[in-house]
Protein backbone atom coordinates (compact mmCIF):
# COMPACT_ATOMS: atom_id res chain seq x y z
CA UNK A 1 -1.77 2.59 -0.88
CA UNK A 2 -4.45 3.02 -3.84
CA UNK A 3 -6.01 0.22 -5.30
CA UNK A 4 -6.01 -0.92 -8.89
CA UNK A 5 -9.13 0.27 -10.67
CA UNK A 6 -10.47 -1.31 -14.02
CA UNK A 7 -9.21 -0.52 -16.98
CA UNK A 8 -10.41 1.54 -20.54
CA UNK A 9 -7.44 0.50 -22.83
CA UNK A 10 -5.90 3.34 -24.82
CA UNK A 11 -3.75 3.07 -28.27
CA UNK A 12 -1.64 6.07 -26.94
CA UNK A 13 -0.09 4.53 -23.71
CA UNK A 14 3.15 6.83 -22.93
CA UNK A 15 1.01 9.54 -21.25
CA UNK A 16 -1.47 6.83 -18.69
CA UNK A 17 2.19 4.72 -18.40
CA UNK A 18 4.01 8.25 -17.11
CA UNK A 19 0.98 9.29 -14.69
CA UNK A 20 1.49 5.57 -13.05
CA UNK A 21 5.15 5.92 -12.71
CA UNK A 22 4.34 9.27 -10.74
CA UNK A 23 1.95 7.38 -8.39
CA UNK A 24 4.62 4.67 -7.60
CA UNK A 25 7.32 7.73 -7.41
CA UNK A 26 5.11 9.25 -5.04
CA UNK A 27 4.66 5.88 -2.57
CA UNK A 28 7.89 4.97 -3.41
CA UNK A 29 9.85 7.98 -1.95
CA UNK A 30 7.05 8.40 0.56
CA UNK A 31 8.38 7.04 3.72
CA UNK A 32 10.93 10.24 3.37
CA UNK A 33 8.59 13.19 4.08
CA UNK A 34 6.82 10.89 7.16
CA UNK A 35 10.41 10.29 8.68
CA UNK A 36 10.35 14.31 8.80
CA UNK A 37 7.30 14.86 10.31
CA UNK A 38 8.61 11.68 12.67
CA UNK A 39 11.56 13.78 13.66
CA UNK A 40 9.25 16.58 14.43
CA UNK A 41 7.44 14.71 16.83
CA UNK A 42 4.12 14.20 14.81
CA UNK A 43 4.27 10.44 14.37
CA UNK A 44 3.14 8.62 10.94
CA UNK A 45 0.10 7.69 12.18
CA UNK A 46 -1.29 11.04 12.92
CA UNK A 47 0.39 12.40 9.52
CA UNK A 48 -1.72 9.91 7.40
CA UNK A 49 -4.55 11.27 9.57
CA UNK A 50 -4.23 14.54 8.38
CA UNK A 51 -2.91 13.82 5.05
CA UNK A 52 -6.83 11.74 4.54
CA UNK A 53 -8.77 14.05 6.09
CA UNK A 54 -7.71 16.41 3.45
CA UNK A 55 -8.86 13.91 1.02
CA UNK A 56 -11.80 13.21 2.43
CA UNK A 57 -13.12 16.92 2.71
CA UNK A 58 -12.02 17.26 -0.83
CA UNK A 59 -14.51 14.51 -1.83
CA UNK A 60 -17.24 15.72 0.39
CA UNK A 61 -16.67 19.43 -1.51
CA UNK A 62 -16.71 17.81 -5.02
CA UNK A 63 -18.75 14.95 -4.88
CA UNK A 64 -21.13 15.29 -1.67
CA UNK A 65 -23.36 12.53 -2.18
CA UNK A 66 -20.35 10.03 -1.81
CA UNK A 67 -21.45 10.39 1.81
CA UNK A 68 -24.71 8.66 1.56
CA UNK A 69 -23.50 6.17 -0.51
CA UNK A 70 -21.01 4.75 2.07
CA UNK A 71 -23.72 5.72 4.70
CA UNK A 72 -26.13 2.82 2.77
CA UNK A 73 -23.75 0.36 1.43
CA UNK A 74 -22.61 -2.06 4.31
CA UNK A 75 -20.16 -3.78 2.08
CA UNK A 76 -18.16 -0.45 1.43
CA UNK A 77 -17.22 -0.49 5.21
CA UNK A 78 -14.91 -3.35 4.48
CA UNK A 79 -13.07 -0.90 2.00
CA UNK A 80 -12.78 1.64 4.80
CA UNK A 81 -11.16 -0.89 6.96
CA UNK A 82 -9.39 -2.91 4.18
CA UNK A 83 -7.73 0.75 2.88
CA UNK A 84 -7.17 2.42 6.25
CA UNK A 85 -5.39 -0.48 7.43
CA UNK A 86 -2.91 -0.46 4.24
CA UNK A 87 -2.21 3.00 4.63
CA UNK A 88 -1.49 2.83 8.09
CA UNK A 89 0.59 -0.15 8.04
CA UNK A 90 2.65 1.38 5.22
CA UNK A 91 3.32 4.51 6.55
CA UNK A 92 4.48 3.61 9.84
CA UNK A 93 6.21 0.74 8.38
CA UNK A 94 8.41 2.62 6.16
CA UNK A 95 8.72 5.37 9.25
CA UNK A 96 10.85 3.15 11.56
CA UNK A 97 12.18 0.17 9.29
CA UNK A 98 14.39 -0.57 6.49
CA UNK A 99 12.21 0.50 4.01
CA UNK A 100 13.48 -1.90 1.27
CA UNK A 101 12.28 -4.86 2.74
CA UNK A 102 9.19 -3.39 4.09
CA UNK A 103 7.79 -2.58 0.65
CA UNK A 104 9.40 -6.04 -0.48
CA UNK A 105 7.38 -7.68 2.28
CA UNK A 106 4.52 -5.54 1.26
CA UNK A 107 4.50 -7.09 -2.11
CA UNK A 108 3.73 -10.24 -1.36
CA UNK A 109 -0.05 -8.98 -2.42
CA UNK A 110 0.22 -11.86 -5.05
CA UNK A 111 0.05 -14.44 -2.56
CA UNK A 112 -2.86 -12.91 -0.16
CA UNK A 113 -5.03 -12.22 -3.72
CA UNK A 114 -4.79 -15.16 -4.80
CA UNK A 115 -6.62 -16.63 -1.14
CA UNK A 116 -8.30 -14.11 -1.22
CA UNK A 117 -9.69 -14.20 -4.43
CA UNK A 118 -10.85 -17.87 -3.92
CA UNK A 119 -12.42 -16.77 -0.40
CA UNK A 120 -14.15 -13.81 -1.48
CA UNK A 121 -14.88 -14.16 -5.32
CA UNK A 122 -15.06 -18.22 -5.41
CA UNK A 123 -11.97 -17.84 -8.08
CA UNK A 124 -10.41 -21.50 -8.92
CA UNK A 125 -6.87 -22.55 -7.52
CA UNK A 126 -4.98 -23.07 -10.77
CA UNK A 127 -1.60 -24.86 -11.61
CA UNK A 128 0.23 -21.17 -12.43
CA UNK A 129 -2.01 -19.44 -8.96
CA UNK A 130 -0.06 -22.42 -7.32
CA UNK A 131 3.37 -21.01 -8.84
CA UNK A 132 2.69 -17.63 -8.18
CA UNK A 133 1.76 -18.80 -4.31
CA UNK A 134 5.13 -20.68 -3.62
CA UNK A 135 7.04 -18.05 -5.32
CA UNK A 136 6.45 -15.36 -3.43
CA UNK A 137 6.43 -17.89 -0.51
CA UNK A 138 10.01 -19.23 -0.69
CA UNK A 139 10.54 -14.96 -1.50
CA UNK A 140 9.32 -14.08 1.96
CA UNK A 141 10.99 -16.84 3.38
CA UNK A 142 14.76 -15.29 1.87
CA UNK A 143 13.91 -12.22 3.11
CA UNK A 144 12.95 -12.75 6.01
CA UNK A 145 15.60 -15.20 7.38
CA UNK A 146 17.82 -14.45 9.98
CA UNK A 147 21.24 -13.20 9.38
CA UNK A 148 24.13 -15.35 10.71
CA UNK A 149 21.90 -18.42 12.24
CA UNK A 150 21.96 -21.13 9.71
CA UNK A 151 19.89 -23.87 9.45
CA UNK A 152 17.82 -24.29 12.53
CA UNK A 153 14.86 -23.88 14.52
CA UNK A 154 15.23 -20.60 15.70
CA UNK A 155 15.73 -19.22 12.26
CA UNK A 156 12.55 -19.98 10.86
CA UNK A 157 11.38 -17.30 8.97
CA UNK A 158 8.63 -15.32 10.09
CA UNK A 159 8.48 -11.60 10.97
CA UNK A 160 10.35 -10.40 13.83
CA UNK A 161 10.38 -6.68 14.45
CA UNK A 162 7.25 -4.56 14.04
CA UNK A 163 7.74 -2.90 10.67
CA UNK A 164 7.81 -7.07 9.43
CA UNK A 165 4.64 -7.64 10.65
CA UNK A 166 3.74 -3.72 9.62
CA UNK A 167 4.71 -4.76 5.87
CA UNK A 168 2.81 -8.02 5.81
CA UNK A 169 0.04 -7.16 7.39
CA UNK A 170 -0.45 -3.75 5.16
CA UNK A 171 0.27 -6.25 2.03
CA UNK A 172 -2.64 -8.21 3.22
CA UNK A 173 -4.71 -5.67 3.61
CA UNK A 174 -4.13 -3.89 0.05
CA UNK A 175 -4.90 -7.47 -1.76
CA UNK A 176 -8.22 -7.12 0.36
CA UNK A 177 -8.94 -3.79 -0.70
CA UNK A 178 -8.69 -4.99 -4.54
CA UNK A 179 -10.18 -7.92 -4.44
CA UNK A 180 -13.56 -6.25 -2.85
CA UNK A 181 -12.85 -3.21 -5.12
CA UNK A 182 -13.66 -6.10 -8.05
CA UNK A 183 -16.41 -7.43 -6.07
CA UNK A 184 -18.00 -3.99 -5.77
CA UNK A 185 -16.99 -2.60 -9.09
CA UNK A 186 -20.71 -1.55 -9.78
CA UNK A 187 -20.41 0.69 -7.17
CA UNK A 188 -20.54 4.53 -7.72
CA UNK A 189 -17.28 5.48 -7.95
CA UNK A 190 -17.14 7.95 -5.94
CA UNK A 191 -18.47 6.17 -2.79
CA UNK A 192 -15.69 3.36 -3.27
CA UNK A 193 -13.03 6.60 -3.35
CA UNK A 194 -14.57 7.83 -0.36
CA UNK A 195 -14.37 4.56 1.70
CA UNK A 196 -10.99 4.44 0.69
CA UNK A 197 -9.95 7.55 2.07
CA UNK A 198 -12.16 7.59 5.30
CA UNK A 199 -10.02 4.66 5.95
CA UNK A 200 -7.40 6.53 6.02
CA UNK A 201 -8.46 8.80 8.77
CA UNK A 202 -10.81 6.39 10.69
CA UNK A 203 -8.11 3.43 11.48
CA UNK A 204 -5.13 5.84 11.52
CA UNK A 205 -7.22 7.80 13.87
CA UNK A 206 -7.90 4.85 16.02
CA UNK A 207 -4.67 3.03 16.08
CA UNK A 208 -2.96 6.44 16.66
CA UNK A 209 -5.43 8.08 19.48
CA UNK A 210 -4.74 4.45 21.00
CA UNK A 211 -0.98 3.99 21.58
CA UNK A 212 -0.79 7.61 22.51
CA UNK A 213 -3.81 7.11 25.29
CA UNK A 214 -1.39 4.26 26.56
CA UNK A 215 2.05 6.05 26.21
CA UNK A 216 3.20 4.23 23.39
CA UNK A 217 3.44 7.11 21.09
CA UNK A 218 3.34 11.13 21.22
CA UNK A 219 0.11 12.63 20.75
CA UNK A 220 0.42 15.36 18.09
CA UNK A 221 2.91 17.96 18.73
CA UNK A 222 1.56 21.75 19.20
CA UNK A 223 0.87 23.08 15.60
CA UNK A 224 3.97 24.83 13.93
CA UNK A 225 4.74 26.43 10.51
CA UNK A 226 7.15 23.87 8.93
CA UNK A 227 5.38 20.62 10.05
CA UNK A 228 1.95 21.72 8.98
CA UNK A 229 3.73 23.14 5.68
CA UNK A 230 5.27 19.40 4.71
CA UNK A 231 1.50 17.81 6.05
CA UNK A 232 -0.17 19.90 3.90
CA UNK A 233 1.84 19.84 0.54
CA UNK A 234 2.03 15.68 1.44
CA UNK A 235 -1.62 15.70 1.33
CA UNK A 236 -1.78 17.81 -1.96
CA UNK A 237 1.21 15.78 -3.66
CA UNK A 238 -0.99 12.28 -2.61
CA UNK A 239 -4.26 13.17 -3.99
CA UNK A 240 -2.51 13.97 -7.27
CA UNK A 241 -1.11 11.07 -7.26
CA UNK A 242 -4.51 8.92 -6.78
CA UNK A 243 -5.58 11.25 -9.72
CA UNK A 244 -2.86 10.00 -11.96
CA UNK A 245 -3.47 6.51 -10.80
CA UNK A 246 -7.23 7.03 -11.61
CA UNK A 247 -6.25 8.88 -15.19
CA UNK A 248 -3.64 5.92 -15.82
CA UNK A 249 -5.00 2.82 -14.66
CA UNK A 250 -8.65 4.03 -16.88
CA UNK A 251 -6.47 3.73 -19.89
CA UNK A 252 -4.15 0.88 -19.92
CA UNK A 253 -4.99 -2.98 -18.97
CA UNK A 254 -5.23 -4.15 -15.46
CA UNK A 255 -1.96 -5.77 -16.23
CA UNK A 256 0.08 -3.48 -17.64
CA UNK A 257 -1.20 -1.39 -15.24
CA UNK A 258 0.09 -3.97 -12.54
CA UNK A 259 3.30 -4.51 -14.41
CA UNK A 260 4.00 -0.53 -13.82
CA UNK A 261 3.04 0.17 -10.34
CA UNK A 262 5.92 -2.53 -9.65
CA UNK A 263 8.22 0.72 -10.20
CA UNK A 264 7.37 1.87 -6.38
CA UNK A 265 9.98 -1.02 -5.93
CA UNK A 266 12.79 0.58 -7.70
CA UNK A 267 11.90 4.12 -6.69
CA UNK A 268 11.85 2.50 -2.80
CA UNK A 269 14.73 0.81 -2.90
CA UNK A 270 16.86 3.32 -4.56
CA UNK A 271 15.78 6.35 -2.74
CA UNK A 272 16.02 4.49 0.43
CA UNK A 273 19.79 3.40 -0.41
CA UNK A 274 20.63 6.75 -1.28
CA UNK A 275 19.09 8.66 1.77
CA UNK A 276 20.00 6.07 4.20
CA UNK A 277 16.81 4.42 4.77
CA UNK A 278 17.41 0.87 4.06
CA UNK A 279 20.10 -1.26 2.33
CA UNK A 280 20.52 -3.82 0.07
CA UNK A 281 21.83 -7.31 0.65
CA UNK A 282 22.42 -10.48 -0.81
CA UNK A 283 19.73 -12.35 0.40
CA UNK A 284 17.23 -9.24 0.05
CA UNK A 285 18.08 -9.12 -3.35
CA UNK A 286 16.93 -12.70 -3.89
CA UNK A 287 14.25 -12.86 -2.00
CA UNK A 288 12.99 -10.00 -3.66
CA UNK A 289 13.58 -11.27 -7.11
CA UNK A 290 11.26 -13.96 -6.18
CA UNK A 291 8.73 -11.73 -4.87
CA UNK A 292 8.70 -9.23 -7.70
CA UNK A 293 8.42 -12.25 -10.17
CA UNK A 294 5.79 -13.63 -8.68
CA UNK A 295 3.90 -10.61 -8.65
CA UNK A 296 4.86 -9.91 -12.65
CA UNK A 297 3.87 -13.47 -12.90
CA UNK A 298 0.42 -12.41 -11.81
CA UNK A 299 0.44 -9.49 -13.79
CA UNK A 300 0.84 -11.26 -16.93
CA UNK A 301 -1.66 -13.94 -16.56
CA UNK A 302 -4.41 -10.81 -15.59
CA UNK A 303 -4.18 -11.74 -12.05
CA UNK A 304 -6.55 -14.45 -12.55
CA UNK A 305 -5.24 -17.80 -13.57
């Protein structure tokens, strides 16, 4: 997932507002085109592989001395991981699970910034941090209960099944990526774009080359027409998106900006719903409510009280 860069506000918003909704269109109807390449035997891991090592070489084409930035800048190195981590938590995530609450569980960024925030940038704990913090808390909790078990001790709720632990952990990760983006922001930008995307290929890379040494996943399948086809026109369709996040996010405040990349939700859950790759319940629905208010919450204080 891209981060949130800063923001150049603009008094003509419908065109930066549109180029954000494609981003979250894009990552919201995402975990489709992976499934396919899943079902094709190339698993997600090694399809964000190629899909950032497209990005990557684009960068080194356009902007070479990116690569010497990262090279000297020790700090960017935690982007690489921070980033490649996201990605490849969210793509394999949203390969195998019910994508609804994955990207639910995903958005509980509001709670890791706000830790985060007071680890990294020595940010105060406020009263309405607090609110945002037990929010998406008691959200995650909903979600993640148990069906049929009631009130007991082996209902607590904490993730389960892998794409849980997937979503939170990639969740985690993005809120990390931000909140060292800010730290860093005086940072050339292309090195910080670069870091992002070699993080994309280095931990995919690792994580995949690693369950498939052990069995625990198919190395990639021999190369064929159609699979390289969707690989390809992912990777195209993804760096357009980070463009329009770029173009959007430059011209609107960081929380509008915030407010707006909350549509990933809706495009999620309603493509996943239609195509049969997650569903919505009761409880879901609540927990989620609490989740996407704590995260609006956030968005309207500027993420920082």
């Amino acid at each position: 997932m891209p981060p949130v860069p800063t923001s150049r506000p603009t008094s003509h918003p419908i065109v930066p507002v549109l180029a954000l909704m494609f981003n979250a269109l894009v990552w919201g109807c995402s975990w489709w085109p992976f499934r396919q390449l899943q079902a094709q035997g190339l698993h997600p891991l090694w399809a964000t592989v190629m899909v950032y090592v497209v990005a990557v070489t684009s960068i080194g084409l356009v902007r070479p001395q990116a690569f010497s930035q990262l090279a000297r800048t020790p700090t960017l190195w935690i982007l690489v991981v921070a980033s490649g981590c996201t990605n490849a938590a969210f793509n394999w995530a949203v390969s195998i699970g019910d994508v609804v609450r994955v990207v639910l569980l995903f958005y509980l960024m509001p709670l890791w910034t706000v830790l985060l925030a007071r680890v990294l940038l020595h940010e105060p704990l406020t009263p309405m941090a607090g609110i945002r913090v037990v929010g998406a808390l008691v959200g995650a909790g909903i979600v993640l209960w148990p069906e049929g078990r009631g009130l007991s001790w082996d209902a607590l709720p904490y993730p389960r099944a892998l794409p849980d632990w997937l979503g939170v952990a990639g969740g985690f990760s993005f809120a990390l990526n931000n909140v060292m983006l800010r730290r860093e922001a005086a940072r050339p930008q292309e090195g910080r774009a670069l870091a992002m995307f070699t993080g994309g290929v280095v931990v995919s890379a690792t994580l995949a080359a690693t369950l498939s040494s052990q069995g625990m996943a198919p190395w990639p399948p021999a190369l064929t027409g159609w699979w390289a086809m969707v690989a390809l026109v992912l990777a195209a369709v993804f760096i357009l998106s980070n463009l329009s996040l770029q173009y959007g996010a430059a011209r609107l405040p960081a929380n509008v900006t915030s407010v707006v990349m909350l549509s990933e939700v809706v495009f999620a859950s309603v493509s996943a719903v239609a195509l049969g790759g997650g569903r919505l319940t009761v409880p879901l629905v609540m927990g989620g409510a609490l989740i996407i208010g704590a995260a609006l919450l956030a968005a309207s204080q500027g993420g920082n009280h």
